[in-house]
Protein backbone atom coordinates (compact mmCIF):
# COMPACT_ATOMS: atom_id res chain seq x y z
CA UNK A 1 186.97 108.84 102.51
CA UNK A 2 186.71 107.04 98.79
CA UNK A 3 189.04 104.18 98.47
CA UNK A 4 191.75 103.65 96.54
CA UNK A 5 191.99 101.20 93.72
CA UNK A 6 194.60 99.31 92.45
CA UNK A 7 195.20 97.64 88.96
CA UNK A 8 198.03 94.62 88.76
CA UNK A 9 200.46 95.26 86.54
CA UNK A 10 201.62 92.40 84.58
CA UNK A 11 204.26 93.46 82.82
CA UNK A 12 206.19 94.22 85.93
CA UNK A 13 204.52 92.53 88.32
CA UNK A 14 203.60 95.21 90.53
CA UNK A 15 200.38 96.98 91.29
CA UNK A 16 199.83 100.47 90.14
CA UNK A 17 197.24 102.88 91.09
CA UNK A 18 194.22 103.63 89.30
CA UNK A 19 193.78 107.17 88.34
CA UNK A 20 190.18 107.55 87.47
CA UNK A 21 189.26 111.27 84.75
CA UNK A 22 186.63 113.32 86.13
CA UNK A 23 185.06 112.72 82.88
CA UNK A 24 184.72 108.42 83.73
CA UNK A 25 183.53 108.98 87.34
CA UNK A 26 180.33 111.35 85.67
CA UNK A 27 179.88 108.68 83.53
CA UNK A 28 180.06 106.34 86.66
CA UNK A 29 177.66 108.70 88.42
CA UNK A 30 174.84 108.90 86.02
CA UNK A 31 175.16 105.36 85.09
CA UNK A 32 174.33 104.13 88.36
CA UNK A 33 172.07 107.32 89.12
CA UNK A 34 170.18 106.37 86.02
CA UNK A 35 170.03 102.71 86.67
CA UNK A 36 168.63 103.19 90.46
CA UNK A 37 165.80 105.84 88.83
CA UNK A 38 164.93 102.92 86.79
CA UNK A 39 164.67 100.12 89.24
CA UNK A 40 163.02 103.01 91.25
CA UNK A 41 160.12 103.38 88.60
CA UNK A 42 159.49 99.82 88.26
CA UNK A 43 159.21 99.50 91.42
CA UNK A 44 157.12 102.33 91.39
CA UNK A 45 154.89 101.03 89.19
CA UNK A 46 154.79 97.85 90.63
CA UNK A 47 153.57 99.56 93.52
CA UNK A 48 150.90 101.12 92.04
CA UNK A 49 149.45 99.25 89.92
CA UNK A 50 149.54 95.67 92.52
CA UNK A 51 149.90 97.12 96.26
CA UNK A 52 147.50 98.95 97.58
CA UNK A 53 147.96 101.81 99.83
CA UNK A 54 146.00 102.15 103.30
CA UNK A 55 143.89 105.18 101.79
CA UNK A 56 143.27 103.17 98.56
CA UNK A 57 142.23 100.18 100.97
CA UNK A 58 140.02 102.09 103.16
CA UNK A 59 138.69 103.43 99.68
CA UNK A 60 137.77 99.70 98.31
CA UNK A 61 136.83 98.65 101.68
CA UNK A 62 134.20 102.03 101.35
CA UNK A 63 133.21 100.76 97.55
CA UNK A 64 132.37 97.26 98.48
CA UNK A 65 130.41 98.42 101.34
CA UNK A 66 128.61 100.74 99.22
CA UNK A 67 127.80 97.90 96.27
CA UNK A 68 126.54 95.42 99.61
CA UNK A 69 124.50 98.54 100.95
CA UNK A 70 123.22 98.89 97.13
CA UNK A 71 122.17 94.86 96.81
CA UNK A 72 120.28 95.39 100.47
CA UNK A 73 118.63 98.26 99.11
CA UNK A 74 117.57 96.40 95.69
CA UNK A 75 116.43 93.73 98.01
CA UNK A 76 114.29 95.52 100.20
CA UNK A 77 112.64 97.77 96.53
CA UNK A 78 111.72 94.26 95.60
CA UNK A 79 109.67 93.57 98.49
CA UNK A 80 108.30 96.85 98.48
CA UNK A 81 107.22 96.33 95.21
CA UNK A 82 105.40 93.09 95.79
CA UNK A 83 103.52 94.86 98.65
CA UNK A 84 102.61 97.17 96.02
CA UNK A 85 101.74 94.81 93.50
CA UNK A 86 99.54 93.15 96.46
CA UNK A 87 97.67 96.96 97.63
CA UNK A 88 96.91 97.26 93.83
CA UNK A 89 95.18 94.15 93.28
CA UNK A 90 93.13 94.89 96.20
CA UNK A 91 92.69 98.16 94.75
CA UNK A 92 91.38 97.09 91.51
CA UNK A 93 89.75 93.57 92.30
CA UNK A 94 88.16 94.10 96.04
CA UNK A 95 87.80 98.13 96.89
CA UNK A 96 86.76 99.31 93.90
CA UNK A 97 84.45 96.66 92.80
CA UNK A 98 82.63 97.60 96.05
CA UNK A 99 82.38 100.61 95.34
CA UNK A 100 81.28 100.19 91.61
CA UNK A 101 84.45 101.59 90.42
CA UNK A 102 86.12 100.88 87.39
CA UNK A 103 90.04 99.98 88.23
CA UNK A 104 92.78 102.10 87.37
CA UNK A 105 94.79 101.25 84.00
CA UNK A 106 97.79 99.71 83.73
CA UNK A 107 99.20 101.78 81.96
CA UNK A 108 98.72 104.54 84.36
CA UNK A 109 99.83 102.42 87.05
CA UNK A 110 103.24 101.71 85.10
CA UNK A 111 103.55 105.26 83.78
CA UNK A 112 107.63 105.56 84.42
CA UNK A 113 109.54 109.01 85.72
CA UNK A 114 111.79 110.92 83.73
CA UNK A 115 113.03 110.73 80.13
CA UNK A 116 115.75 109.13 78.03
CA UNK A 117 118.14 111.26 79.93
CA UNK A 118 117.35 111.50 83.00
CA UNK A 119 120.05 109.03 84.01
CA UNK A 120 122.34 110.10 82.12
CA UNK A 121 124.16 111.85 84.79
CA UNK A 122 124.64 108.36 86.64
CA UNK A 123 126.49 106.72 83.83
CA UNK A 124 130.08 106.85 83.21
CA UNK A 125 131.26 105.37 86.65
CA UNK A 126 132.58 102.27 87.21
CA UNK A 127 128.88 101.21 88.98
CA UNK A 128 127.13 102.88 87.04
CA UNK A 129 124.56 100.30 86.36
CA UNK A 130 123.74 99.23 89.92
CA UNK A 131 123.17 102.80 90.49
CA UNK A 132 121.00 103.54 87.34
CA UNK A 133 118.64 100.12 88.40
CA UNK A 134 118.32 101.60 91.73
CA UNK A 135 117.06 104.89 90.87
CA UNK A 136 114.79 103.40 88.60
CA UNK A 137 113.39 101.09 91.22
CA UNK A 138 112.88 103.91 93.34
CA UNK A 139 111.55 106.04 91.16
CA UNK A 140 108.69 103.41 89.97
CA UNK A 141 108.10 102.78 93.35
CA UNK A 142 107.37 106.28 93.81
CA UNK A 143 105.25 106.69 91.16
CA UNK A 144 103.46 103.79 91.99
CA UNK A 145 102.94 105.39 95.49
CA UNK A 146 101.34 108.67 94.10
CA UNK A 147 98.78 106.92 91.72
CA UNK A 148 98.28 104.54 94.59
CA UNK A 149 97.18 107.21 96.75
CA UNK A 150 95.22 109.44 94.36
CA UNK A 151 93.24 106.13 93.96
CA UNK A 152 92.78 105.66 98.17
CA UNK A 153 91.05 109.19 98.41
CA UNK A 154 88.67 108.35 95.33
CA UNK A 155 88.36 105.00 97.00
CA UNK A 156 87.84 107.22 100.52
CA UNK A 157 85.61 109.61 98.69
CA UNK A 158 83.18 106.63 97.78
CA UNK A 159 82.96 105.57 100.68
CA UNK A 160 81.63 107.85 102.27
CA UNK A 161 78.87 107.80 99.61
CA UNK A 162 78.73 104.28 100.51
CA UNK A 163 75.54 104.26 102.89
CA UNK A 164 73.73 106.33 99.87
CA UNK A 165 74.72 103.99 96.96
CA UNK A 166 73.69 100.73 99.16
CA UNK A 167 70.21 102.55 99.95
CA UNK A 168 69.84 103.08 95.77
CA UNK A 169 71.17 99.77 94.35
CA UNK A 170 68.37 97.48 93.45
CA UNK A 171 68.77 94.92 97.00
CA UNK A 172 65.11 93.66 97.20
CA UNK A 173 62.22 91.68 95.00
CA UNK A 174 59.52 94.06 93.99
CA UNK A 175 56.99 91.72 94.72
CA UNK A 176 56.72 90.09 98.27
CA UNK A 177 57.64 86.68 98.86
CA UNK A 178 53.59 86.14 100.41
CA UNK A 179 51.78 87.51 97.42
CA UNK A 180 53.94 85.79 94.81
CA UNK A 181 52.31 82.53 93.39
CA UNK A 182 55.55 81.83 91.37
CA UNK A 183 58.10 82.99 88.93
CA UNK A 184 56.51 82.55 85.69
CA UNK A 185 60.24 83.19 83.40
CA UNK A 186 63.82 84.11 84.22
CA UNK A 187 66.45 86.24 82.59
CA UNK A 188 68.08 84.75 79.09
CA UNK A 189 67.14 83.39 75.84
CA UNK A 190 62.98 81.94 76.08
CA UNK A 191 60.19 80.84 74.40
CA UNK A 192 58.20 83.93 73.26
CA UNK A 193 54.35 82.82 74.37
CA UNK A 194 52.81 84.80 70.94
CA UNK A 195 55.58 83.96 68.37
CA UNK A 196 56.99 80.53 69.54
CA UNK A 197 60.42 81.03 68.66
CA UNK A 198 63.48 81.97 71.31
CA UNK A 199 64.66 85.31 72.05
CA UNK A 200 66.45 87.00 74.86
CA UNK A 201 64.22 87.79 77.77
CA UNK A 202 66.04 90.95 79.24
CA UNK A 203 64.09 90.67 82.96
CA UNK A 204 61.80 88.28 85.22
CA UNK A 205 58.40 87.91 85.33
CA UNK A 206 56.58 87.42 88.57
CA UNK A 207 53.44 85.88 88.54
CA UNK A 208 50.69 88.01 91.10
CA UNK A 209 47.25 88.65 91.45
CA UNK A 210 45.90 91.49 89.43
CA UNK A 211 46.71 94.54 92.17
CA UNK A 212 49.35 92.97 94.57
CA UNK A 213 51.57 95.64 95.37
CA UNK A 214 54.54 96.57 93.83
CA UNK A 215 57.88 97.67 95.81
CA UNK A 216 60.31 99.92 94.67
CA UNK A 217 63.55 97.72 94.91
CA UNK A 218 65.56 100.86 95.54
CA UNK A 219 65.77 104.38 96.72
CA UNK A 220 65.77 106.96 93.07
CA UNK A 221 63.75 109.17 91.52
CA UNK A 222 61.09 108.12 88.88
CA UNK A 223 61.55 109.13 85.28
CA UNK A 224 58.66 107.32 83.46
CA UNK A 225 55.11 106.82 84.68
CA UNK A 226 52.73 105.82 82.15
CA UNK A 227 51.81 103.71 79.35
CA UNK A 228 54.90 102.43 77.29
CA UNK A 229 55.26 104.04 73.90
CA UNK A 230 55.52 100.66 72.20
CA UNK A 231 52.39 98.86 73.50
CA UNK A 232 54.40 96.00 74.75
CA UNK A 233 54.85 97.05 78.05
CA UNK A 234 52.50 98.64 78.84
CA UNK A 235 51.55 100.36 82.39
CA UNK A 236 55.25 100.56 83.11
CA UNK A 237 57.58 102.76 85.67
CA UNK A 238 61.34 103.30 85.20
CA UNK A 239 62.86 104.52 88.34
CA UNK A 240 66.14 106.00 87.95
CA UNK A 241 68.83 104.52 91.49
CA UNK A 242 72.10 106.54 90.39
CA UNK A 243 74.88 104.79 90.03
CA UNK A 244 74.44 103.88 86.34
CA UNK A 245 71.32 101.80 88.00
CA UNK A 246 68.11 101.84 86.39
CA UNK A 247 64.84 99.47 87.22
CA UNK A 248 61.52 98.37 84.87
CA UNK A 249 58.14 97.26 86.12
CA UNK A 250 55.86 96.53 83.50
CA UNK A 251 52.27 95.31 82.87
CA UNK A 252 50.99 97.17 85.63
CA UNK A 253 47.60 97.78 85.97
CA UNK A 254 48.04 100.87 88.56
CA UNK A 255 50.81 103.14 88.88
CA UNK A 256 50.89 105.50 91.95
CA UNK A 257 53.84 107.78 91.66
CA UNK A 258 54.51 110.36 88.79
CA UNK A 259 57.75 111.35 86.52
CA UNK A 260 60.22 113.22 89.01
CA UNK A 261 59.20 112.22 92.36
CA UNK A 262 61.50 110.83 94.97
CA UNK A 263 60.67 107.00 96.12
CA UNK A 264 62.44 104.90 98.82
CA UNK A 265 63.21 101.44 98.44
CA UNK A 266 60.44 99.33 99.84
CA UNK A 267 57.73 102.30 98.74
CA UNK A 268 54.45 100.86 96.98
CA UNK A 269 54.72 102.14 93.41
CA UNK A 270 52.01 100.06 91.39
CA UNK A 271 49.88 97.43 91.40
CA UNK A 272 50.48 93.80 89.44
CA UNK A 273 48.53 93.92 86.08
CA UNK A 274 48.41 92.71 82.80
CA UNK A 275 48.69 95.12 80.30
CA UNK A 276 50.57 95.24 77.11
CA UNK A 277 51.82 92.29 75.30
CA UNK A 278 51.01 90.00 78.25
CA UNK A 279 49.63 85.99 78.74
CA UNK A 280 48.58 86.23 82.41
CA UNK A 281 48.49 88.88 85.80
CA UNK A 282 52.64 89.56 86.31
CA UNK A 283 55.10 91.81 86.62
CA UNK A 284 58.16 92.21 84.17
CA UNK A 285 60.71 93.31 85.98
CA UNK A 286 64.11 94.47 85.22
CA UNK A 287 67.83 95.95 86.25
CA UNK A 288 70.08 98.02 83.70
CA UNK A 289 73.36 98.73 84.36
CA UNK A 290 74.60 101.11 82.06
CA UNK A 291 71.88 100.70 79.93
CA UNK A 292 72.44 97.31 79.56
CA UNK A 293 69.80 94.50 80.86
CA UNK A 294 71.73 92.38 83.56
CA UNK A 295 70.07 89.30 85.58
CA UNK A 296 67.86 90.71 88.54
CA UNK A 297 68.57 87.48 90.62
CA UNK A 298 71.61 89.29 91.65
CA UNK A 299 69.94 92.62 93.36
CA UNK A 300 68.05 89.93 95.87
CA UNK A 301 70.34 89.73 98.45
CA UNK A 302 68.32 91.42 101.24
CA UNK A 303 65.30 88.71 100.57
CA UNK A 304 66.74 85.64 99.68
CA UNK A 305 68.99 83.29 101.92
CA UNK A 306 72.16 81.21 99.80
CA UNK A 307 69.94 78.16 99.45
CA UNK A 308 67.26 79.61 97.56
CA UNK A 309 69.71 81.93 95.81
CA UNK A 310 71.24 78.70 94.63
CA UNK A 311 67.58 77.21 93.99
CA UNK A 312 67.00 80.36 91.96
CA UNK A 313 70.41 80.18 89.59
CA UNK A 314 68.97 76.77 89.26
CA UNK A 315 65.58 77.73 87.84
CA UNK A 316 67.21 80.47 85.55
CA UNK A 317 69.23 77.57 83.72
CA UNK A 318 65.70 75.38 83.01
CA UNK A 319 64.19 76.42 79.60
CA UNK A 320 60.77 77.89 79.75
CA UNK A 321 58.45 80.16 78.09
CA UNK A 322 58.06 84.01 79.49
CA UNK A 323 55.01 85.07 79.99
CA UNK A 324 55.31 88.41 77.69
């Protein structure tokens, strides 16, 4: 039941009753209708924008999980990556300088996956960028894994060559330890016996008897068997080990194997001489890698014990005069 108002009168002291128009209690209506739809939207938006509902909660609560579940995961690409970082050096500076290998590039190691856009579907969101880093991670990690093991089955593959490369790679002294008087000159820059001035000596010269035998250092396959083209040499066998390997005996005065024939290491080849542009009975010996003269003391390592290899280096750094 609406109440009644009243309204004093003042002029004669009475109260009358307040009629109220239809038109004044619409106005009343709406005013207060349109005041309470306004206090309703602020509150509204109050609401929204500062209290949380329980889905939006449980939502946030998922998010933050998901960024802390994102961190682990960075954490734990990190450490895979230094384990990588760790096979890879092995790789390159253990494994595959065993196996005579050159190491992989780093550029190919590095090579990256996808182009500018291939994140570009990740961006836009509000964590956008710890996704992005993520994917990256993963995806380098990836490709680090693939070139990784490509590199293991070449690394497997030469392996298994292994026994065959060890049996080829110059290991011994061509002369034995009992018939050599002494090692007349070492590898590097000496006296030239003829011309008296220094220049690079690109082998060792062991200083024999005129026919003490002379040991292939190395299983290959001779290529040259005869006198040297220049003269200097001269009586002189090149035996090709594979491997980019390559061995010179020169000044023989016999030779007993011919171009194309199959040797082991340890096989008689020659005899000690002194022919060509030499002072005294030796052999000239020398290892190429790659065409390239390197020190012989370092293919000795099945005759000589770390004390004399030391003794040796030694030697090598004395200046002397070669004796061809």
């Amino acid at each position: 039941m609406s109440k009644v108002k009243y309204k004093f009168n003042k002029k004669s002291l009475t109260f009358d009753r307040v009629q109220t128009s239809f038109r004044k209690k619409l106005l009343y209506f709406f005013t207060h209708l349109s005041t309470g739809v306004v206090f309703a939207a602020v509150v509204l938006v109050l609401a929204f924008n500062f209290v949380d509902s329980p889905k939006e909660k449980a939502q946030k609560r998922e998010i933050e999980q998901m960024k802390l579940q994102y961190q682990i995961m960075n954490d734990q690409l990190d450490k895979v990556t230094k384990v990588i970082k760790d096979l890879e050096d092995r790789d390159d500076n253990i494994y595959r300088v065993i196996f005579e290998s050159e190491p992989i590039p780093k550029t190919i190691r590095d090579a990256g996956i996808g182009g500018v856009d291939y994140y570009e579907k990740l961006s836009g969101y509000v964590n956008s960028e710890l996704i992005i880093e993520t994917e990256k991670k993963m995806n380098r990690i990836l490709g680090q894994l693939y070139v990784q093991s490509k590199s293991y089955d070449e690394v497997f593959n030469l392996a298994k060559n292994k026994e065959r490369m060890l049996a080829s790679i110059p290991a011994i002294q061509p002369v034995n330890n009992k018939d050599l008087k002494r090692i007349g000159s070492y590898f590097g820059n000496r006296m030239d016996p003829f011309y008296k001035v220094r220049k690079f000596h690109e082998g060792m010269d062991f200083s024999a008897t005129i026919g003490t035998e002379v040991y292939a250092t190395g299983n290959g396959t001779i290529i040259t068997a005869g006198r040297d083209a220049g003269g200097g040499y001269g009586n002189e066998i090149i035996i090709d080990h594979g491997y980019n390997y390559q061995t010179v005996y020169a000044h023989l005065s016999r030779i007993y194997v011919r171009p194309g024939q199959k040797i082991l290491r340890g096989q008689i080849i020659g005899g000690v001489g002194n022919t060509g542009k030499s002072t005294s009975p030796h052999l000239h010996y020398e290892v190429r890698k790659n065409g390239l003269a390197v020190n012989p003391i370092y293919f000795f390592f099945n005759d000589i014990t770390p004390d004399q290899f030391k003794l040796m280096l030694d030697f090598s750094s004395r200046p002397s005069q070669t004796m061809d």
